[in-house]
Protein backbone atom coordinates (compact mmCIF):
# COMPACT_ATOMS: atom_id res chain seq x y z
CA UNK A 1 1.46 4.24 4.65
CA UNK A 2 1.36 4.40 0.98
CA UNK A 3 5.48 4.14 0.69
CA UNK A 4 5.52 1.13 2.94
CA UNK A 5 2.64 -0.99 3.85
CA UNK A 6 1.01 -0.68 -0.15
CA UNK A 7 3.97 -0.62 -2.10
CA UNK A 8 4.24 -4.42 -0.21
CA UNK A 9 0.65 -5.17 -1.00
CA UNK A 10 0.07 -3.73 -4.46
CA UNK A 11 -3.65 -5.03 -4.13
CA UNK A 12 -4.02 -3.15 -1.03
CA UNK A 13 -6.19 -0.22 -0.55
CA UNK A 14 -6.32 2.52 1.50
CA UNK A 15 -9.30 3.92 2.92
CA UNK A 16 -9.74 7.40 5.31
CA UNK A 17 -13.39 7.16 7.07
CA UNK A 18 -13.97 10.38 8.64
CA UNK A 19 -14.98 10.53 12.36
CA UNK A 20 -13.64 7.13 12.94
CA UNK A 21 -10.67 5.97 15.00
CA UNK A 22 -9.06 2.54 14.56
CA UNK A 23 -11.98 0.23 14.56
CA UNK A 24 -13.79 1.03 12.19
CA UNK A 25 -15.91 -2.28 12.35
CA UNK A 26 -17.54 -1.53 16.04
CA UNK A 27 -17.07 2.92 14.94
CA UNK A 28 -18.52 2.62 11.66
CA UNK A 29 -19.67 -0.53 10.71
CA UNK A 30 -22.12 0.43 7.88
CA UNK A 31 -19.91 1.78 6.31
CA UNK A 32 -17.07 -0.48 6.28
CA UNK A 33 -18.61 -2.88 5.51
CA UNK A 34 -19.32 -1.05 2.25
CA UNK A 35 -15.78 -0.78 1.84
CA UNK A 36 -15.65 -4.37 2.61
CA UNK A 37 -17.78 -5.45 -0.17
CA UNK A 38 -17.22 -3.14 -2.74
CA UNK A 39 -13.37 -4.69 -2.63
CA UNK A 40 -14.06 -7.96 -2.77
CA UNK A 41 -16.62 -8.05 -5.13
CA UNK A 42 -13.92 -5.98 -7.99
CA UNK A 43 -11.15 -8.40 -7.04
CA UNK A 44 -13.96 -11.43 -7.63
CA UNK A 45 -13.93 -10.66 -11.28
């Protein structure tokens, strides 16, 4: 992941959520959508 799909997307970040499988918005969605927010609120500024 890191050698292909972020060295494409510098801005990109990669996130492991433990206990979660791969939809984390129905899985996990507290916490995402931490993830969510915290990332667009440090590229905002």
């Amino acid at each position: 992941m890191q050698h292909t799909f972020l060295a494409w997307h510098p801005n990109a970040e990669l996130h492991v959520i433990s206990n979660c499988g791969h939809y984390p918005m129905q899985e996990c969605p507290p916490y995402f959508a931490t993830v969510i927010e915290h990332f667009l609120k440090r590229k905002a500024t």
